[in-house]
PDB file of N, CA and C in Angstrom:
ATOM      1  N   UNK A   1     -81.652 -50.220 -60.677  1.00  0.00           N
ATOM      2  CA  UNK A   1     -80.869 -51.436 -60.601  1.00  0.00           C
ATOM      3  C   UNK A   1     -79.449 -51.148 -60.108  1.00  0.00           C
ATOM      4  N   UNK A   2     -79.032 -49.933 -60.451  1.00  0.00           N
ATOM      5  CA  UNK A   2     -77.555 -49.590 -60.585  1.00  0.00           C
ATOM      6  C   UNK A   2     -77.493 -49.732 -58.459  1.00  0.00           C
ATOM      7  N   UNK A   3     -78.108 -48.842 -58.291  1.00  0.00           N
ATOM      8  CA  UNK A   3     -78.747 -48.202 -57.039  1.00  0.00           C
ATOM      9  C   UNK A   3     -78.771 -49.233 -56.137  1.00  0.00           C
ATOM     10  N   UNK A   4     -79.439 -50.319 -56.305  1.00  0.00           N
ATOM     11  CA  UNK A   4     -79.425 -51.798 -55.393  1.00  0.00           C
ATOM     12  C   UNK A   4     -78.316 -52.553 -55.215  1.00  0.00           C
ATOM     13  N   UNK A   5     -77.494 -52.075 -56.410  1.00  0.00           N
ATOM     14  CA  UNK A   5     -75.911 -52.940 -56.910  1.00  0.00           C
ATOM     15  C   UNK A   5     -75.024 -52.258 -55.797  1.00  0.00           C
ATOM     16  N   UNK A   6     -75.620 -51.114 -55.849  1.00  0.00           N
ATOM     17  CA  UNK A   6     -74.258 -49.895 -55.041  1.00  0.00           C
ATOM     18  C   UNK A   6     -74.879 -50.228 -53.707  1.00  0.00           C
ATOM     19  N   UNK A   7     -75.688 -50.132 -53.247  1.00  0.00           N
ATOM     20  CA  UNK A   7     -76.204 -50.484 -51.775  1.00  0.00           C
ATOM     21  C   UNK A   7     -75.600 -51.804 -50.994  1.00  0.00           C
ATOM     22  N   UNK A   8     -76.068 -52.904 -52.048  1.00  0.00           N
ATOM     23  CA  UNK A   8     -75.563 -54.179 -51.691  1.00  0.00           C
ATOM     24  C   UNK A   8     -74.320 -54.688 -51.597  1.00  0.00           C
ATOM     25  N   UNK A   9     -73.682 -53.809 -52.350  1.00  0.00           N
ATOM     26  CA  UNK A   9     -72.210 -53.812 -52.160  1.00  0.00           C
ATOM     27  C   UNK A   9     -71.355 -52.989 -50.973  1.00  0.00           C
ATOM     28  N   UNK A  10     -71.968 -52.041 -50.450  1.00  0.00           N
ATOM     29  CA  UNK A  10     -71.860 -51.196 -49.489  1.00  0.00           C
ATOM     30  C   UNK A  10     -71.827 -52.017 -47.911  1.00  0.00           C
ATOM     31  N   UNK A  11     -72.677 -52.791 -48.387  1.00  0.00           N
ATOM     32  CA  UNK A  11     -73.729 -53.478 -47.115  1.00  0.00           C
ATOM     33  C   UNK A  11     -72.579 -54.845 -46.650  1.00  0.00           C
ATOM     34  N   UNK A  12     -72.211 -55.014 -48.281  1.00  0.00           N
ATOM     35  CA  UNK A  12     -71.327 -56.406 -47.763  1.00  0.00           C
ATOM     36  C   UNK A  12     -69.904 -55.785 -47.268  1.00  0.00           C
ATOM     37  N   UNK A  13     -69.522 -54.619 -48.190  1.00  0.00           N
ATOM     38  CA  UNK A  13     -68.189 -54.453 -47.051  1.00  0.00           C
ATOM     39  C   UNK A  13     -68.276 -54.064 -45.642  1.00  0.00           C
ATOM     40  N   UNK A  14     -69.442 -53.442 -45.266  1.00  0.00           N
ATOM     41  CA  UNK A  14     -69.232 -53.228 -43.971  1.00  0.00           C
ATOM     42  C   UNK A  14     -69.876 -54.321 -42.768  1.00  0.00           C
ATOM     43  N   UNK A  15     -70.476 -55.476 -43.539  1.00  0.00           N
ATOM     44  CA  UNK A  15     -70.678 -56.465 -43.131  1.00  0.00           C
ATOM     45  C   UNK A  15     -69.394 -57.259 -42.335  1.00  0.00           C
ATOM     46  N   UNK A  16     -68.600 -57.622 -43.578  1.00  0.00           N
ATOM     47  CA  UNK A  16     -67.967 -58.967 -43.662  1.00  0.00           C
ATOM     48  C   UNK A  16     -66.710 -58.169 -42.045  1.00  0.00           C
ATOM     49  N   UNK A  17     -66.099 -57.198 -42.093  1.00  0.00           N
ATOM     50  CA  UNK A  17     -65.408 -56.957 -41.270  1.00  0.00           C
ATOM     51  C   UNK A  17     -66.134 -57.592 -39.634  1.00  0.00           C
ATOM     52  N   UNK A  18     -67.225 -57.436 -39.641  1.00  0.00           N
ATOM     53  CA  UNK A  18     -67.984 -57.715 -38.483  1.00  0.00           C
ATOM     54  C   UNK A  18     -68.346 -58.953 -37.999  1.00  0.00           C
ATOM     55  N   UNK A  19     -68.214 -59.646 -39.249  1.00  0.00           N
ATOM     56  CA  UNK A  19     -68.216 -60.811 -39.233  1.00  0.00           C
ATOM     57  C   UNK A  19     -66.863 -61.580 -38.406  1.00  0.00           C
ATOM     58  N   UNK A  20     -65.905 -61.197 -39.031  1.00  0.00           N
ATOM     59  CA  UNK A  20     -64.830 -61.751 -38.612  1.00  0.00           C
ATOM     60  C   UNK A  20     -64.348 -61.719 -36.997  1.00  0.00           C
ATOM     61  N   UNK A  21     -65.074 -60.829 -36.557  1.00  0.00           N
ATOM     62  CA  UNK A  21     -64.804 -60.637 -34.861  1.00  0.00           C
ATOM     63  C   UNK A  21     -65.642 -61.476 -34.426  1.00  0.00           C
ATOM     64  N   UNK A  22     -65.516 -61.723 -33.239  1.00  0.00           N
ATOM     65  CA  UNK A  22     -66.203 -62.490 -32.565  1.00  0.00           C
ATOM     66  C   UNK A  22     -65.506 -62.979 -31.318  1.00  0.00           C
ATOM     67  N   UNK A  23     -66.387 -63.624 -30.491  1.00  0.00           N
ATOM     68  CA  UNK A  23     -65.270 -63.439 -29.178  1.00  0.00           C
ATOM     69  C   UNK A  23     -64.058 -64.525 -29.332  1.00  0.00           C
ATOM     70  N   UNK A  24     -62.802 -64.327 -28.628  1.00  0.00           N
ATOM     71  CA  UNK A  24     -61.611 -64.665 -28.900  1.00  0.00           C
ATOM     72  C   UNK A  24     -61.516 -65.319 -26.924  1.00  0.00           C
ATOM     73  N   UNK A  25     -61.473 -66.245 -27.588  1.00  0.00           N
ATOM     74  CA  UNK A  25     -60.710 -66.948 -25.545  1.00  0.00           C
ATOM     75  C   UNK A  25     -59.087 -67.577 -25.743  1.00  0.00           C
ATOM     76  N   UNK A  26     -58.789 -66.970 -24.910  1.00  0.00           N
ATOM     77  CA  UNK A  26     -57.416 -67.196 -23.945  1.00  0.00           C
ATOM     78  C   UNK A  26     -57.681 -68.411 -23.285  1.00  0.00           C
ATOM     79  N   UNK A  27     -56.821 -69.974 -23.589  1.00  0.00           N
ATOM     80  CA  UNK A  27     -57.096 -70.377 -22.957  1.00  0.00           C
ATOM     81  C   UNK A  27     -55.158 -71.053 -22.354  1.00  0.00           C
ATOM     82  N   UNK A  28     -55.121 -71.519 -21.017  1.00  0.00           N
ATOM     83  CA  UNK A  28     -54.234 -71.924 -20.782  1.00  0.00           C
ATOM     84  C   UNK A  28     -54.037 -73.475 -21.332  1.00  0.00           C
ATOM     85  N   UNK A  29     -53.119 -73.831 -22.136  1.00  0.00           N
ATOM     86  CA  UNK A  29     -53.494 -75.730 -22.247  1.00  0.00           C
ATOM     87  C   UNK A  29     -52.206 -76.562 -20.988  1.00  0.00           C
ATOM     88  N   UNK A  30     -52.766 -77.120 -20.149  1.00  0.00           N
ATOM     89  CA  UNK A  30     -52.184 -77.522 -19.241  1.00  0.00           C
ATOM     90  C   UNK A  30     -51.131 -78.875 -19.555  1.00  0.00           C
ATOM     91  N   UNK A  31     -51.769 -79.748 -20.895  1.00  0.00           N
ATOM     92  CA  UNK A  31     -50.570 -80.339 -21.217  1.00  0.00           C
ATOM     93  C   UNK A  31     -49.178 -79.345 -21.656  1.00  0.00           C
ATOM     94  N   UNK A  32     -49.160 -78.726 -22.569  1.00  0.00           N
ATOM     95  CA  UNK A  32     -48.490 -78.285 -23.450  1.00  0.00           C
ATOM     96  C   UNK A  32     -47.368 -76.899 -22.147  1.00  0.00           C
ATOM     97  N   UNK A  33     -48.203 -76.529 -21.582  1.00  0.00           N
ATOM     98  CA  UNK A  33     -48.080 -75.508 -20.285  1.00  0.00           C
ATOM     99  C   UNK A  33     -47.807 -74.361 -20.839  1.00  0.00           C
ATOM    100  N   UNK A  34     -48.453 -73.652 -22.444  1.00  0.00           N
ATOM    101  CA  UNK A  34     -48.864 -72.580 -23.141  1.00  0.00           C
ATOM    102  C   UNK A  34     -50.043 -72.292 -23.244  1.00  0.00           C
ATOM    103  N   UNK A  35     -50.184 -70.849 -23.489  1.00  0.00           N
ATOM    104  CA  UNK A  35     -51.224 -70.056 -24.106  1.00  0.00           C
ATOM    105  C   UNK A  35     -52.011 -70.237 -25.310  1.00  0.00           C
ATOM    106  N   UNK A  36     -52.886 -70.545 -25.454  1.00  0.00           N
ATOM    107  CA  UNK A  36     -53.681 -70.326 -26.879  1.00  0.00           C
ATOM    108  C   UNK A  36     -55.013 -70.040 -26.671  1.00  0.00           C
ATOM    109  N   UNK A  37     -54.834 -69.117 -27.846  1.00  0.00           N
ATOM    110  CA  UNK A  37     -56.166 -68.512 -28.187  1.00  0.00           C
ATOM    111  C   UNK A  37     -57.214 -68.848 -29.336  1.00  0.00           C
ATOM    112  N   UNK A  38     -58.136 -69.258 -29.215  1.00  0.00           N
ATOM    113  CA  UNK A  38     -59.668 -69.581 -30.129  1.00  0.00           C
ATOM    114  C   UNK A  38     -60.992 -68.765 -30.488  1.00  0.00           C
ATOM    115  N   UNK A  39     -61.672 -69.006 -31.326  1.00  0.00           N
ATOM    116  CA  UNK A  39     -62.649 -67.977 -31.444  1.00  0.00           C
ATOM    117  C   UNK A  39     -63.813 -69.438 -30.777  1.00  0.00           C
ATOM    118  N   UNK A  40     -63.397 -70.365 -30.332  1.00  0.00           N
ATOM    119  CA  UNK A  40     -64.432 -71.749 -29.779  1.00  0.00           C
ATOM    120  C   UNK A  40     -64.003 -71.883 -28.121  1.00  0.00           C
ATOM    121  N   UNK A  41     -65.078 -71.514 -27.550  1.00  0.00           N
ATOM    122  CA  UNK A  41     -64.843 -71.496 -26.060  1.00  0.00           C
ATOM    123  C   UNK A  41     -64.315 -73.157 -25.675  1.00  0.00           C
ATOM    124  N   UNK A  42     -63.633 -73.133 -24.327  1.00  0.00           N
ATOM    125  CA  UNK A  42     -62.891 -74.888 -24.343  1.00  0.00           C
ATOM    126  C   UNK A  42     -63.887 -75.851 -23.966  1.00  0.00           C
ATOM    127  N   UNK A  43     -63.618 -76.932 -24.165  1.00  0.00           N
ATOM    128  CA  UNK A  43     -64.768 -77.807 -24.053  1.00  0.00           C
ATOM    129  C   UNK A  43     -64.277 -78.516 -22.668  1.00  0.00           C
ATOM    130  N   UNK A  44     -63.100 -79.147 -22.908  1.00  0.00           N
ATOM    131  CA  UNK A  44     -61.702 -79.764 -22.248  1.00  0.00           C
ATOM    132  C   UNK A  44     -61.493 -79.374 -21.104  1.00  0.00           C
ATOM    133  N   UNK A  45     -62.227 -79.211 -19.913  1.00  0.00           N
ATOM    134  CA  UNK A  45     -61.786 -78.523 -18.445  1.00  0.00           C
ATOM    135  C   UNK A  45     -60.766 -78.894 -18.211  1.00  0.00           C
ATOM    136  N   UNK A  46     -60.587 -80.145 -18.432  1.00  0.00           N
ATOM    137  CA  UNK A  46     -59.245 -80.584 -17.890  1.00  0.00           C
ATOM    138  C   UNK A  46     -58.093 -80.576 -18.227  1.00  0.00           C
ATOM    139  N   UNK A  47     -57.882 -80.660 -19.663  1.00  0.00           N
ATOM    140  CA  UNK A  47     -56.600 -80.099 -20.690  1.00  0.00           C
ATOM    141  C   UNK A  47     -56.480 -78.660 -20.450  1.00  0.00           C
ATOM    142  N   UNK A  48     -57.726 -77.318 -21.118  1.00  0.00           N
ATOM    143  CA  UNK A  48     -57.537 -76.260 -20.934  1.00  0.00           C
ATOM    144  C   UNK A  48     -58.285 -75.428 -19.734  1.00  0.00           C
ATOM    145  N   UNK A  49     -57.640 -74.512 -19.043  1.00  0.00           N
ATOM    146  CA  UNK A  49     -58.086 -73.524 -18.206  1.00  0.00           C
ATOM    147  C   UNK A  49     -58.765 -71.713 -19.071  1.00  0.00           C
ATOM    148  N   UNK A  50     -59.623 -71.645 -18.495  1.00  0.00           N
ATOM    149  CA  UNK A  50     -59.939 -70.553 -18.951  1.00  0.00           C
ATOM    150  C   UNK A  50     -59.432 -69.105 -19.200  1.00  0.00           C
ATOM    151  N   UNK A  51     -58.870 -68.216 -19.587  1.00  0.00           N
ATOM    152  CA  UNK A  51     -58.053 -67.404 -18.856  1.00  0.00           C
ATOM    153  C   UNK A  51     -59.043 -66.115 -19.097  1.00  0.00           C
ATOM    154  N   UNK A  52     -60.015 -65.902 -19.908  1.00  0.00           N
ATOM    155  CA  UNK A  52     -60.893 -64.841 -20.197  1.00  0.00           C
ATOM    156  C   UNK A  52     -61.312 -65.069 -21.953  1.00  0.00           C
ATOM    157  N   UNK A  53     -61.891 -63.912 -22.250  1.00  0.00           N
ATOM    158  CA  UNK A  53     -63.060 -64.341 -23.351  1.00  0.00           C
ATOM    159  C   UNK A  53     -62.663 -62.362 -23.865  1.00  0.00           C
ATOM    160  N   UNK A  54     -62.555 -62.306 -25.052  1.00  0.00           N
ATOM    161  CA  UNK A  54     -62.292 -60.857 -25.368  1.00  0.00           C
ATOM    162  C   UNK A  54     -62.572 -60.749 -26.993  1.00  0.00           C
ATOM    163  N   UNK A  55     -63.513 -59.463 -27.117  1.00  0.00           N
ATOM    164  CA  UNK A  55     -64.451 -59.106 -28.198  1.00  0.00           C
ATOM    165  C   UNK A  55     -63.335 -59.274 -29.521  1.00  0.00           C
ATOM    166  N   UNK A  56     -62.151 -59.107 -29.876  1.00  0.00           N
ATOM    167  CA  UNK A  56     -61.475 -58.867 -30.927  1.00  0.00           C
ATOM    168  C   UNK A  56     -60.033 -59.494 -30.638  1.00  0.00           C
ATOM    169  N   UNK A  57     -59.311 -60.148 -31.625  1.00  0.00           N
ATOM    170  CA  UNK A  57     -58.107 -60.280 -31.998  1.00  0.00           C
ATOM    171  C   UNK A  57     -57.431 -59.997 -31.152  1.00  0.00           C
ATOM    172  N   UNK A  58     -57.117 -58.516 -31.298  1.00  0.00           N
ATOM    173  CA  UNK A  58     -56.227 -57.753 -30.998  1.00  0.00           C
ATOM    174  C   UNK A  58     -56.574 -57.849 -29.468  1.00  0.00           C
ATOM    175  N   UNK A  59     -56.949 -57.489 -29.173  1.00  0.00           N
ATOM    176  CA  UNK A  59     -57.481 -57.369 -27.320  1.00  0.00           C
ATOM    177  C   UNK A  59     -57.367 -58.809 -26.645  1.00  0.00           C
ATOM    178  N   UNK A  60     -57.246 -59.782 -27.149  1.00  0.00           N
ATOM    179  CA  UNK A  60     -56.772 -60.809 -26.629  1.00  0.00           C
ATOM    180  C   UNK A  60     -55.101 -61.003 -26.680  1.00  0.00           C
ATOM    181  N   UNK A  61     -54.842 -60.972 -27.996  1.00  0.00           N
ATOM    182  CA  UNK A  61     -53.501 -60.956 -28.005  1.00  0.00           C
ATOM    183  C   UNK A  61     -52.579 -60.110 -26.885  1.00  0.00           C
ATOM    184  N   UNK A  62     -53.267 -58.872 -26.412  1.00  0.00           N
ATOM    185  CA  UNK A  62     -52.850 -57.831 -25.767  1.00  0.00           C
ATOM    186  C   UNK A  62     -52.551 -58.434 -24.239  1.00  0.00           C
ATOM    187  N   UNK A  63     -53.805 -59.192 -24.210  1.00  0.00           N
ATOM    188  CA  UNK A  63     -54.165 -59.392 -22.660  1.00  0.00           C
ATOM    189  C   UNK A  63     -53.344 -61.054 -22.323  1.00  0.00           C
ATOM    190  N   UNK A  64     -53.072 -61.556 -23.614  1.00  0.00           N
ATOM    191  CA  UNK A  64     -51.924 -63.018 -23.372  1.00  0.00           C
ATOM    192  C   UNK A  64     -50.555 -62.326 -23.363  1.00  0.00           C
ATOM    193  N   UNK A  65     -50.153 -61.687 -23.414  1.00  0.00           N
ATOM    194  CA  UNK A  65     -48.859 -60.863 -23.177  1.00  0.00           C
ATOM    195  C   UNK A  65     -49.031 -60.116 -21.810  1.00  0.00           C
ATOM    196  N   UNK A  66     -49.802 -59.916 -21.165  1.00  0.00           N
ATOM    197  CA  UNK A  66     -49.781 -59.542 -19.609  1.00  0.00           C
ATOM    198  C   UNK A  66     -50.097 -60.564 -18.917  1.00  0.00           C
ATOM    199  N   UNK A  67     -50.120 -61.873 -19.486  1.00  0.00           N
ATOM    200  CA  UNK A  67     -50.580 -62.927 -18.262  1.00  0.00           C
ATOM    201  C   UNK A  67     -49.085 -63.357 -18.063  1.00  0.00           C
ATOM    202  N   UNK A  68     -49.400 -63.537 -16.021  1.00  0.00           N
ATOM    203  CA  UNK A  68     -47.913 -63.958 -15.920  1.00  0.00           C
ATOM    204  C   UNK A  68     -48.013 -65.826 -16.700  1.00  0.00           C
ATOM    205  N   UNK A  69     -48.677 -66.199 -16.745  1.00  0.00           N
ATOM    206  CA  UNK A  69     -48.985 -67.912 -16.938  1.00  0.00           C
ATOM    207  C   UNK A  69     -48.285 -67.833 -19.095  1.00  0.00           C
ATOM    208  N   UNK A  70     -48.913 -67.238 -19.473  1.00  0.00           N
ATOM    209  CA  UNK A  70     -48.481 -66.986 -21.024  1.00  0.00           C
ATOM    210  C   UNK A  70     -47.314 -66.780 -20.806  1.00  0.00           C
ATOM    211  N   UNK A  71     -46.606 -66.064 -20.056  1.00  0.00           N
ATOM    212  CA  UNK A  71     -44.970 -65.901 -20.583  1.00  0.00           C
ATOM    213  C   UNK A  71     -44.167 -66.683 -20.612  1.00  0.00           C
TER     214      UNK A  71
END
């Protein structure tokens, strides 16, 4: 029993981190004429522009700080 407790608990921490990623889009919003980023691709062609789609957080954030349009 102990054994299933320790497994299952194992299982969920290295779960839940994985969970939380997921792809991240850059999108341009053309009213506002800023950057934002979502883990929900845009629906809105016409409000937002696409700017790319990136596996984690961090790697988006990275890549809205090199767009000349974000600055």
């Amino acid at each position: 029993m102990k054994k299933t407790l320790i497994i299952a608990t194992a299982l969920a921490a290295f779960a839940t981190p994985a969970l939380a990623m997921g792809p991240f889009y850059v999108m341009f919003d053309n009213t506002t004429k800023k950057c934002v980023m979502s883990q929900t691709a845009p629906t809105d062609t016409a409000k937002f522009a696409m700017m790319g789609e990136y596996k984690t957080e961090a790697d988006a954030k990275m890549a809205m700080h090199g767009m000349t349009k974000c600055k």
